[in-house]
N, C-alpha and C. Protein backbone atom coordinates (compact mmCIF):
# COMPACT_ATOMS: atom_id res chain seq x y z
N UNK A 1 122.09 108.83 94.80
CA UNK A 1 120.87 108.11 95.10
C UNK A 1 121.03 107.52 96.50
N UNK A 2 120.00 107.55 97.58
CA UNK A 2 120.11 107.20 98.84
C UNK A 2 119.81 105.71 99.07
N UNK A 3 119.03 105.18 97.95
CA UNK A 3 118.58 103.76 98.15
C UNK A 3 120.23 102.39 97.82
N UNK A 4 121.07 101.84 98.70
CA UNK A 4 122.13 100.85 98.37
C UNK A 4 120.73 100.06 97.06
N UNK A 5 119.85 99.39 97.20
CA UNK A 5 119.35 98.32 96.34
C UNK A 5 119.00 99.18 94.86
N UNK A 6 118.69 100.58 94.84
CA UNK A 6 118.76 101.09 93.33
C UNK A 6 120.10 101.48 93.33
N UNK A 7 121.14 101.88 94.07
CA UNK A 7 122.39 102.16 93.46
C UNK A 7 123.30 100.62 92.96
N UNK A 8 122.77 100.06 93.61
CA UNK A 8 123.56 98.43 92.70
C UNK A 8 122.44 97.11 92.06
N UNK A 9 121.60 98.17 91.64
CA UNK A 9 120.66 97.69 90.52
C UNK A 9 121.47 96.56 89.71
N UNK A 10 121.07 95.74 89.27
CA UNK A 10 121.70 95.18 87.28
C UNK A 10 121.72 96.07 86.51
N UNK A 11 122.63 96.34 85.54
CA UNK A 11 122.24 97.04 84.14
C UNK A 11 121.53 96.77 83.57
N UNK A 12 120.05 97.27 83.01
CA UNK A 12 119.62 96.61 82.33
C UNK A 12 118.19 95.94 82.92
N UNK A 13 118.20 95.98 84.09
CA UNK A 13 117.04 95.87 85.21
C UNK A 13 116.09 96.68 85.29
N UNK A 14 114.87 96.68 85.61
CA UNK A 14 114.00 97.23 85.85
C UNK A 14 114.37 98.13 86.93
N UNK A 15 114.73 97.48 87.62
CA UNK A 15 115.30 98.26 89.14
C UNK A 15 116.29 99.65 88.44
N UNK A 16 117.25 99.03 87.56
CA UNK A 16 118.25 100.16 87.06
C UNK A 16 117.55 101.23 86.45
N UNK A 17 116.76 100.86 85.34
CA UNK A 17 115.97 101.86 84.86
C UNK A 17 115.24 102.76 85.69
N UNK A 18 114.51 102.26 86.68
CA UNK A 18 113.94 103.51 87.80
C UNK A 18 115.10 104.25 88.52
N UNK A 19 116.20 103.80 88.54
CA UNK A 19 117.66 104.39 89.36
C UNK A 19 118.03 105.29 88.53
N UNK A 20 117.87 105.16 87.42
CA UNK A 20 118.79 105.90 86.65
C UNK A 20 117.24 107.19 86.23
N UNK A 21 116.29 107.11 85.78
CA UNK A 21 115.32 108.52 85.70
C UNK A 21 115.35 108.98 87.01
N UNK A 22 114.99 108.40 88.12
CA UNK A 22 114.92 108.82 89.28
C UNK A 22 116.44 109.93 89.65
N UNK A 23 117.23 109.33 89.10
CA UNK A 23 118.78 110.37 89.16
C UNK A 23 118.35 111.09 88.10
N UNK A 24 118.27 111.21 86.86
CA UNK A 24 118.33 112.13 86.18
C UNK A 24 117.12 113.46 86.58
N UNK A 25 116.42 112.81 87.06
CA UNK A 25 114.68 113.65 87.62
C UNK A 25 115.59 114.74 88.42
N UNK A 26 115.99 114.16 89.55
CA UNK A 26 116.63 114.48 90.58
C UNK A 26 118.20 115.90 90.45
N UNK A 27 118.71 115.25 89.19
CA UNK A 27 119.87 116.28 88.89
C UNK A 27 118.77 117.39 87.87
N UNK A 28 117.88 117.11 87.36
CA UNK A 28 117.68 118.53 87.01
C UNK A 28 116.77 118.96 87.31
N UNK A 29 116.12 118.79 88.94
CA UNK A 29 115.68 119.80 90.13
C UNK A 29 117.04 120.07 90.39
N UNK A 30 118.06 119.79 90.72
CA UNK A 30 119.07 120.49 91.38
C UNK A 30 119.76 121.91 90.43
N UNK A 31 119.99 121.57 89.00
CA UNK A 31 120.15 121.96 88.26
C UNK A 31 119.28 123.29 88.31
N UNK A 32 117.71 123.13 88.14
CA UNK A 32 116.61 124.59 87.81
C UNK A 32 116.67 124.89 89.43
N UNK A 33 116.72 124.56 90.68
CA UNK A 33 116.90 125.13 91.73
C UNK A 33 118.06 126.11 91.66
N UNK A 34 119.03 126.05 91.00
CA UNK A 34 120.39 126.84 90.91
C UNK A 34 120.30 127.92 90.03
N UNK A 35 119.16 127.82 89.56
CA UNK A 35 118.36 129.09 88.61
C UNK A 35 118.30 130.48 89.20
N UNK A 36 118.95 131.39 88.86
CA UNK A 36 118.57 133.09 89.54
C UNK A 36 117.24 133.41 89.38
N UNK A 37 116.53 132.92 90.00
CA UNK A 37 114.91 133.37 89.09
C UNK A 37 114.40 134.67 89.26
N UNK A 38 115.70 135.43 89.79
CA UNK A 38 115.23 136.74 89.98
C UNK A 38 115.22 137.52 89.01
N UNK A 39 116.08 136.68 88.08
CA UNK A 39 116.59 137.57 86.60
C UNK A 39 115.58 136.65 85.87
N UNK A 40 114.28 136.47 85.92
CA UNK A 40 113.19 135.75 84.97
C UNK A 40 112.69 136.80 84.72
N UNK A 41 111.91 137.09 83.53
CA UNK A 41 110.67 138.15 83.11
C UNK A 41 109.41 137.90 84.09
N UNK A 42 108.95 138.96 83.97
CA UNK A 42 107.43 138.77 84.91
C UNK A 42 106.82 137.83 84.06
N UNK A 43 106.59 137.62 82.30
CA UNK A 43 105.91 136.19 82.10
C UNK A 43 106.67 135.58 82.08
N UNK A 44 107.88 134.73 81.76
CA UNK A 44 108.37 133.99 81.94
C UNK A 44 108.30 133.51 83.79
N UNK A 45 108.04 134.47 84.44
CA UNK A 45 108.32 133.60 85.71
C UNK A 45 106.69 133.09 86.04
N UNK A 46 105.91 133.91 85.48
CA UNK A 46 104.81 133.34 85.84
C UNK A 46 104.29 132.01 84.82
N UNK A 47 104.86 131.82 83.51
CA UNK A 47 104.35 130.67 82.85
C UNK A 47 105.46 129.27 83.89
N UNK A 48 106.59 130.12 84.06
CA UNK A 48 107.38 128.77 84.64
C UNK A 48 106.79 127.89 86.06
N UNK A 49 106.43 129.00 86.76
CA UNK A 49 105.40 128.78 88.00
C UNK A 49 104.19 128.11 87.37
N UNK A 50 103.38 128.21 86.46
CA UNK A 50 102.12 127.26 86.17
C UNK A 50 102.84 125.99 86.09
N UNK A 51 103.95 126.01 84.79
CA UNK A 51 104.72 124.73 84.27
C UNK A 51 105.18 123.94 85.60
N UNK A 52 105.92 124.40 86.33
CA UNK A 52 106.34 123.48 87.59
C UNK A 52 105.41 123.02 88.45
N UNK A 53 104.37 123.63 88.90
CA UNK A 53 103.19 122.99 89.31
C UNK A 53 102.66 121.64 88.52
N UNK A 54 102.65 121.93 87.43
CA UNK A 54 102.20 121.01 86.65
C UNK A 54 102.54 119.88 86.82
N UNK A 55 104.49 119.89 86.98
CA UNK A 55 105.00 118.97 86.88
C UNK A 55 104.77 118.35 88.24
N UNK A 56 105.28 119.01 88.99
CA UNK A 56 104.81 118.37 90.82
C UNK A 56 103.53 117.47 90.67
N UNK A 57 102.75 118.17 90.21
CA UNK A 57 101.41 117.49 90.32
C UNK A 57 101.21 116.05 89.42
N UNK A 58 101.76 116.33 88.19
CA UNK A 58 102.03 114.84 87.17
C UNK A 58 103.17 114.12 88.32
N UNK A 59 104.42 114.40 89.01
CA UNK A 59 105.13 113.94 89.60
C UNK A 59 104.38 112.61 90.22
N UNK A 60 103.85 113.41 91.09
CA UNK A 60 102.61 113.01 92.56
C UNK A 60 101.61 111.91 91.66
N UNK A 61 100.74 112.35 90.46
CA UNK A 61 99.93 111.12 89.31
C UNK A 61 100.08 110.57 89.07
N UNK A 62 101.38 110.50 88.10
CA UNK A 62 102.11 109.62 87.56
C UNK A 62 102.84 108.57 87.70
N UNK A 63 103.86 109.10 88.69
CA UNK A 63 104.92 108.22 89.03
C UNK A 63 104.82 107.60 91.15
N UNK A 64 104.55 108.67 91.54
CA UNK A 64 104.61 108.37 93.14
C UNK A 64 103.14 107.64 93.50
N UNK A 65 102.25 107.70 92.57
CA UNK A 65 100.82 107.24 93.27
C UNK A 65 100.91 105.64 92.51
N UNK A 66 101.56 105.53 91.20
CA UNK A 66 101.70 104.74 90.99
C UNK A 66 102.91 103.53 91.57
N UNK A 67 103.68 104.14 92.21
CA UNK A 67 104.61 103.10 92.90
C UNK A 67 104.26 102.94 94.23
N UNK A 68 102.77 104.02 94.92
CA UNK A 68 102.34 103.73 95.96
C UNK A 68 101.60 102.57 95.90
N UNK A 69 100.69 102.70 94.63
CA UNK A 69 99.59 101.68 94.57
C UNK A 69 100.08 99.98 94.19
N UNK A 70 101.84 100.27 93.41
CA UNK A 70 102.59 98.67 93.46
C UNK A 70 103.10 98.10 94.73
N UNK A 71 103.55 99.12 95.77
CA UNK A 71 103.41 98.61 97.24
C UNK A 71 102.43 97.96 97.26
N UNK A 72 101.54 98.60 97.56
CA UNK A 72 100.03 98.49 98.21
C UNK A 72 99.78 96.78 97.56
N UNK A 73 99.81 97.13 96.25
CA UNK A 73 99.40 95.73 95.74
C UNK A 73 100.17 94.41 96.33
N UNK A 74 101.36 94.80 96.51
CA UNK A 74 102.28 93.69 96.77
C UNK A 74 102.65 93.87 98.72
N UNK A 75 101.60 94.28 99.12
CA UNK A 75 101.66 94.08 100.75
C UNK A 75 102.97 94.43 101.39
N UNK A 76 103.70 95.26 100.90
CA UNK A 76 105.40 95.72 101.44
C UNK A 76 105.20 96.66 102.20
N UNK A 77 103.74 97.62 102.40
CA UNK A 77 104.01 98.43 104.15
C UNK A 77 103.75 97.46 104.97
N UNK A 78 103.12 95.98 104.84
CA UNK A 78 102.91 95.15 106.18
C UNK A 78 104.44 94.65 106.15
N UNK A 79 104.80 94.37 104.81
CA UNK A 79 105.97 93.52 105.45
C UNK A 79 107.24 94.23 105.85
N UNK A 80 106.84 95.91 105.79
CA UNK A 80 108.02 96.24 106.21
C UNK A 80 107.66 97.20 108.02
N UNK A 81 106.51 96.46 108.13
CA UNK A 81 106.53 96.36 109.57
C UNK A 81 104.87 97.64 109.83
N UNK A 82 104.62 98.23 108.87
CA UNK A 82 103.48 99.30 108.87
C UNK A 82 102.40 98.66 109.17
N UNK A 83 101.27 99.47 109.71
CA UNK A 83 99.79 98.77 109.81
C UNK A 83 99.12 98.36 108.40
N UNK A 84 99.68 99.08 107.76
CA UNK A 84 98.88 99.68 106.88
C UNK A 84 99.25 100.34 105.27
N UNK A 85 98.52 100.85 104.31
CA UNK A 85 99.22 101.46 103.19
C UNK A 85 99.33 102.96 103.60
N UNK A 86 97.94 103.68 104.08
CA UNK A 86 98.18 104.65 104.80
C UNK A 86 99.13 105.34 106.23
N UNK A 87 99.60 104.24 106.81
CA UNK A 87 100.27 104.35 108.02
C UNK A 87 102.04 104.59 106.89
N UNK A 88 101.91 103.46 106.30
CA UNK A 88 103.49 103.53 105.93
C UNK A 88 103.17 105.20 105.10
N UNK A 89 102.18 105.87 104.42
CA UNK A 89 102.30 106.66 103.43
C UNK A 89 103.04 107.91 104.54
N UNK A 90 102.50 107.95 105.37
CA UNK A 90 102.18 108.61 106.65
C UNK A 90 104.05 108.75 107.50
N UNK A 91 104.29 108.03 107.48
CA UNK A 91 105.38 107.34 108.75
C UNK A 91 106.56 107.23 107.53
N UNK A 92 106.37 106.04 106.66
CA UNK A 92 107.42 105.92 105.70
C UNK A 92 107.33 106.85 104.37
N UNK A 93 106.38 107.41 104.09
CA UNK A 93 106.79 108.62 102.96
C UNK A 93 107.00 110.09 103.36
N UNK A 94 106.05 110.65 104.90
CA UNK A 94 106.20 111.63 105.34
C UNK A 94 104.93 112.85 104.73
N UNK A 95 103.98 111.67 104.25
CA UNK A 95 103.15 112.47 103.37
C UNK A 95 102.05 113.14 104.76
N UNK A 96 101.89 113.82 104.53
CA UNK A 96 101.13 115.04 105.68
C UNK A 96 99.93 114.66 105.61
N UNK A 97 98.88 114.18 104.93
CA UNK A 97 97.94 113.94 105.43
C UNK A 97 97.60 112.40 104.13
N UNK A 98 97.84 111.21 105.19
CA UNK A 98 97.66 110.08 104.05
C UNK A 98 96.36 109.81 103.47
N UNK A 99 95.59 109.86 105.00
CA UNK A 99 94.41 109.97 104.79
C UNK A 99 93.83 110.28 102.95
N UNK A 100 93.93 111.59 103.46
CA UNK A 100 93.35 112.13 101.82
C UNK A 100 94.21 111.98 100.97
N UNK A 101 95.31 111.38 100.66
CA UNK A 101 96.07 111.28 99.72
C UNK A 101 95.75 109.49 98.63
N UNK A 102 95.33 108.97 100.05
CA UNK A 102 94.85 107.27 100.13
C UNK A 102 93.79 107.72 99.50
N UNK A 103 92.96 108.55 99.73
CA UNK A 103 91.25 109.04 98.92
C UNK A 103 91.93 108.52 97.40
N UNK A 104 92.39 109.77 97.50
CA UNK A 104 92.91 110.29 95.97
C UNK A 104 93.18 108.97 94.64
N UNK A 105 94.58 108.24 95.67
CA UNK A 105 94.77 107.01 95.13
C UNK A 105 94.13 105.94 94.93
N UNK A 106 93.10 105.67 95.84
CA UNK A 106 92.16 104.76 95.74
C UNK A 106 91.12 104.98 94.37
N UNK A 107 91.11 106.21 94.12
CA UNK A 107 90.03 106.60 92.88
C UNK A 107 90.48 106.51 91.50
N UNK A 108 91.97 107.09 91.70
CA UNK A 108 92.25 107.29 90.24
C UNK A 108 93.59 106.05 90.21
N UNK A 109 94.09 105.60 90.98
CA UNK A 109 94.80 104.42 90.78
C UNK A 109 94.43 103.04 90.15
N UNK A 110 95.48 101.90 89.58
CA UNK A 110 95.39 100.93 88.83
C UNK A 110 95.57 99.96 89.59
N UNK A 111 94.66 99.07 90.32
CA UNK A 111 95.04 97.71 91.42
C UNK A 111 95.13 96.74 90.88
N UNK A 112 96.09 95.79 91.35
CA UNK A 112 96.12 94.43 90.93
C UNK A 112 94.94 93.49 91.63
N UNK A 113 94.13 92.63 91.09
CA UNK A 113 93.36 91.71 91.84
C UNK A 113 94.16 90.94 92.42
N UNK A 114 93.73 90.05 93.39
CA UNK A 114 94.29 88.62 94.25
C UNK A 114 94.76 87.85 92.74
N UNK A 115 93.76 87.95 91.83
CA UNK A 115 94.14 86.75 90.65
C UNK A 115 95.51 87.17 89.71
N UNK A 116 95.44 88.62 89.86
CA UNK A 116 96.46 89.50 88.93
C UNK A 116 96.34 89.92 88.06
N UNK A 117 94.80 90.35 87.89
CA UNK A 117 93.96 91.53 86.71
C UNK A 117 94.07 92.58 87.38
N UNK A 118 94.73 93.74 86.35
CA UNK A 118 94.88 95.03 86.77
C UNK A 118 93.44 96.00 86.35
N UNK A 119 92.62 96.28 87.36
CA UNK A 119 91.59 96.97 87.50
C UNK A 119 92.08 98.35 86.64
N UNK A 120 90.80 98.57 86.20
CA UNK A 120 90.83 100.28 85.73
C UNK A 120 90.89 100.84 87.45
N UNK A 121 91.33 102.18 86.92
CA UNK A 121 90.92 103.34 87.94
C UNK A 121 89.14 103.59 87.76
N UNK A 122 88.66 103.62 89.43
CA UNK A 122 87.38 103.80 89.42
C UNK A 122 87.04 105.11 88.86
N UNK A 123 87.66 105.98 89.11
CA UNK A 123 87.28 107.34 88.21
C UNK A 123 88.38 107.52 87.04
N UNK A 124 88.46 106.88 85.76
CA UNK A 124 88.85 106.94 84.93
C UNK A 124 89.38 108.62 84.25
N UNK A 125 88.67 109.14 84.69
CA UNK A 125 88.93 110.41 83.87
C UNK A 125 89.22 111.62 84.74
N UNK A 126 89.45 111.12 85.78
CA UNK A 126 89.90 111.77 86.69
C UNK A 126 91.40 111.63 87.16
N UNK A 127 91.39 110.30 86.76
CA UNK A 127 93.07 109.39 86.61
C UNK A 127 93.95 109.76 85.54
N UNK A 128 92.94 110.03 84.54
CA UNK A 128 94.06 110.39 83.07
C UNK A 128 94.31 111.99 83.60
N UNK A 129 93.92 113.01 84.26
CA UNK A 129 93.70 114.37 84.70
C UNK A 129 94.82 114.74 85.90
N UNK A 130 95.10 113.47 86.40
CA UNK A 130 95.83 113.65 88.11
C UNK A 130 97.32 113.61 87.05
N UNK A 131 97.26 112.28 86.06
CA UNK A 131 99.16 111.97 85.19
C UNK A 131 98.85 112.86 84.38
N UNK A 132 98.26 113.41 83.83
CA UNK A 132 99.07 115.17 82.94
C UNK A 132 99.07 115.83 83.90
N UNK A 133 98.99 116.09 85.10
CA UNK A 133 99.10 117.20 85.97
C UNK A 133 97.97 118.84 85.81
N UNK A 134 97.01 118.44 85.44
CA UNK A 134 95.60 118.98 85.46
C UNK A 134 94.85 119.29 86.60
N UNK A 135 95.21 118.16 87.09
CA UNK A 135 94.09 118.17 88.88
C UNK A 135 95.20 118.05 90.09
N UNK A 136 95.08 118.36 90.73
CA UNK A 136 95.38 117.73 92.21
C UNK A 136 94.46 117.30 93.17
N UNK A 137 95.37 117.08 94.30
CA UNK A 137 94.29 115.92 95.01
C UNK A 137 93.05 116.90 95.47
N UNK A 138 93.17 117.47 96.12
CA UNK A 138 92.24 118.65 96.47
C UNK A 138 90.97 118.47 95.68
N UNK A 139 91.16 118.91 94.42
CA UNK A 139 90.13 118.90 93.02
C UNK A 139 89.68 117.28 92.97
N UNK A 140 90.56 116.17 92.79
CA UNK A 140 89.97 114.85 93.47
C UNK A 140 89.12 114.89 94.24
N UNK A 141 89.48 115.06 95.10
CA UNK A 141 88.48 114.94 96.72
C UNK A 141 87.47 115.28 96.62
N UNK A 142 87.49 116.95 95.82
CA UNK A 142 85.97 117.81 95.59
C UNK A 142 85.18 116.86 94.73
N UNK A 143 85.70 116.66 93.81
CA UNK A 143 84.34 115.55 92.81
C UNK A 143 84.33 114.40 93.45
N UNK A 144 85.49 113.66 94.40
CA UNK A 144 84.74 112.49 94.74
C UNK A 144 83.34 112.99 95.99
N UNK A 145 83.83 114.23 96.38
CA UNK A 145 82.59 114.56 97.22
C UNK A 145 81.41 114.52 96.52
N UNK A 146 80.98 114.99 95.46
CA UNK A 146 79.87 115.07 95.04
C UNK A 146 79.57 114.08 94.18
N UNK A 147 80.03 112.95 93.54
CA UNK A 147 80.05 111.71 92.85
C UNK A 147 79.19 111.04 93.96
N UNK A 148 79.85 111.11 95.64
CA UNK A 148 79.54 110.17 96.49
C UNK A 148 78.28 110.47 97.14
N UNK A 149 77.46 112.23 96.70
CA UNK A 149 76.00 112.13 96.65
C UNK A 149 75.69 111.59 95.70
N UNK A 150 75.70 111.03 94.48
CA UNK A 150 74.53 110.25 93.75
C UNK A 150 74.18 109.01 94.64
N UNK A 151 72.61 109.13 94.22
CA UNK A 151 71.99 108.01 94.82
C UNK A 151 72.58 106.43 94.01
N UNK A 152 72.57 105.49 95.34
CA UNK A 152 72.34 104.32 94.87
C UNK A 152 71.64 103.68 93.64
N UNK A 153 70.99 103.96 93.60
CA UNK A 153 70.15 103.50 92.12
C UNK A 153 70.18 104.30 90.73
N UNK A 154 71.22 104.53 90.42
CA UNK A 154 71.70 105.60 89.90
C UNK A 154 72.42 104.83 88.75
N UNK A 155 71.77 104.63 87.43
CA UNK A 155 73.15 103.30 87.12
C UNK A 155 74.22 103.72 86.63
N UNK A 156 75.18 102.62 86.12
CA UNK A 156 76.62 103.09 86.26
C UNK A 156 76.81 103.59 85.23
N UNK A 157 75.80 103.83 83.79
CA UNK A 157 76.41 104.34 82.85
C UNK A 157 76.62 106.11 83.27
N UNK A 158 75.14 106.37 84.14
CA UNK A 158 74.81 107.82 84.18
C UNK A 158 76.11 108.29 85.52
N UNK A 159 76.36 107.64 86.53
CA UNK A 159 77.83 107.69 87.33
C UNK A 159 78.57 107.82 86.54
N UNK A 160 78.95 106.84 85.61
CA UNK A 160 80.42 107.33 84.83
C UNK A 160 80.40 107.97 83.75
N UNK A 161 79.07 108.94 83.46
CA UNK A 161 79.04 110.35 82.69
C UNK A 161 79.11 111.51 83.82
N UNK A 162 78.81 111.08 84.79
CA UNK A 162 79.37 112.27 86.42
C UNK A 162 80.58 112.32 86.63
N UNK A 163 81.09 111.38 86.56
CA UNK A 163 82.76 111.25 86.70
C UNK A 163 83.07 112.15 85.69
N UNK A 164 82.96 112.22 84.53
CA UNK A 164 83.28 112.46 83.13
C UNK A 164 83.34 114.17 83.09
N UNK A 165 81.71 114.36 83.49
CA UNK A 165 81.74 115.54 83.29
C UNK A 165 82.35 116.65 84.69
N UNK A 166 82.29 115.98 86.00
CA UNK A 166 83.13 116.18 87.18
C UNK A 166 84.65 116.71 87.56
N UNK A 167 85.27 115.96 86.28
CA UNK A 167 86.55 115.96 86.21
C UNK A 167 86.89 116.98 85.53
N UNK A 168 86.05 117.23 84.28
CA UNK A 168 86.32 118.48 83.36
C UNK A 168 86.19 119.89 84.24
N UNK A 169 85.29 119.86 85.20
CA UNK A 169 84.69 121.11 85.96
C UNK A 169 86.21 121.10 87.05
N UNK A 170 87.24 119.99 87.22
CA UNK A 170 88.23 120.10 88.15
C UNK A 170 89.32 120.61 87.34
N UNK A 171 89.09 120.63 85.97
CA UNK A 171 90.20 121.29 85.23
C UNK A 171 90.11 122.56 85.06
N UNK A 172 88.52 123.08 85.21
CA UNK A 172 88.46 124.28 84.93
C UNK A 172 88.08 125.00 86.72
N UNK A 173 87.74 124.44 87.25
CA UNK A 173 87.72 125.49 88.52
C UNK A 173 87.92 124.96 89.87
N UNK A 174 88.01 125.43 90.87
CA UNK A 174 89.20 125.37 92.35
C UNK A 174 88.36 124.33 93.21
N UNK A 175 88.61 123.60 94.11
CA UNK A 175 87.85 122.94 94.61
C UNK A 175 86.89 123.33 94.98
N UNK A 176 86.70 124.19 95.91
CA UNK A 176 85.79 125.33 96.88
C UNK A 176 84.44 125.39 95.53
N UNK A 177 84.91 125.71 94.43
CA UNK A 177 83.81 125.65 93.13
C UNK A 177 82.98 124.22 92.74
N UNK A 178 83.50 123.27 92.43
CA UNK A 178 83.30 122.55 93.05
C UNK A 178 82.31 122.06 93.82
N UNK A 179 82.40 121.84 94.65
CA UNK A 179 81.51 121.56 95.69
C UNK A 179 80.53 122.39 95.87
């Protein structure tokens, strides 16, 4: 593990517990990277290729958008010198385009208020879709594109049956469809 503050965690810590999945995550990518995948069956290599996508993509939902959005909450790209949540995503994660990645998170992520009520995700069902690894951001982006034509006066029950039914159309077809 590269981080000194998760390698001398407490036992028993919160901190330890993310040290220790984060290693185990970690040894078995190293582990299936050491895989001959040349000796896979044509289905087996092609169900394993859906399956690992999957996981990348729950990876990215689940766990990385969610420890982006506990930064974010707790102001640690300013205090660790960033403009910004997007600048540090950018600079300190290396993420290629934060921009749209910040979209992504902003929609289907869980914020803390100033008071310390944890908000739903504004697109709820698009959030439960990104942590099984169903959607990616891409497919995000496409429905928040067209969510963000409904008109203003539009009320929120009939918006959050667009979301609803939006998200299902990102499980079943490519962004480009979509839109």
């Amino acid at each position: 593990m590269g981080s000194s503050v998760l390698a001398s965690a407490a036992v028993g810590s919160a901190d330890a517990v993310v040290a220790e999945k984060l290693s185990r995550l970690a040894s078995v990518l190293d582990e299936l990277a050491a895989v001959d995948v040349s000796l896979v069956s044509d289905a087996a290599l092609v169900e394993a290729t859906v399956e690992a996508e999957r996981l990348a993509l729950r990876t990215a939902g689940a766990v990385t958008d969610r420890l982006i959005v506990e930064a974010s909450d707790r102001d640690l790209p300013r205090a660790l010198g960033f403009r910004d949540v997007r600048n540090f995503m950018g600079h300190g994660l290396h993420i290629g385009d934060p921009a749209a990645r910040h979209r992504v998170i902003a929609s289907t992520g869980s914020f803390t208020t100033i008071c310390g009520d944890r908000l739903p995700p504004s697109c709820p069902t698009l959030a439960g879709y990104a942590v099984e690894g169903r959607v990616a951001g891409a497919h995000v982006r496409a429905v928040l594109e067209v969510l963000e034509a409904i008109p203003g006066e539009v009320s929120a029950e009939t918006k959050a049956a667009a979301e609803a039914q939006m998200a299902g159309y990102a499980v079943q077809f490519t962004p480009a469809e979509i839109t």
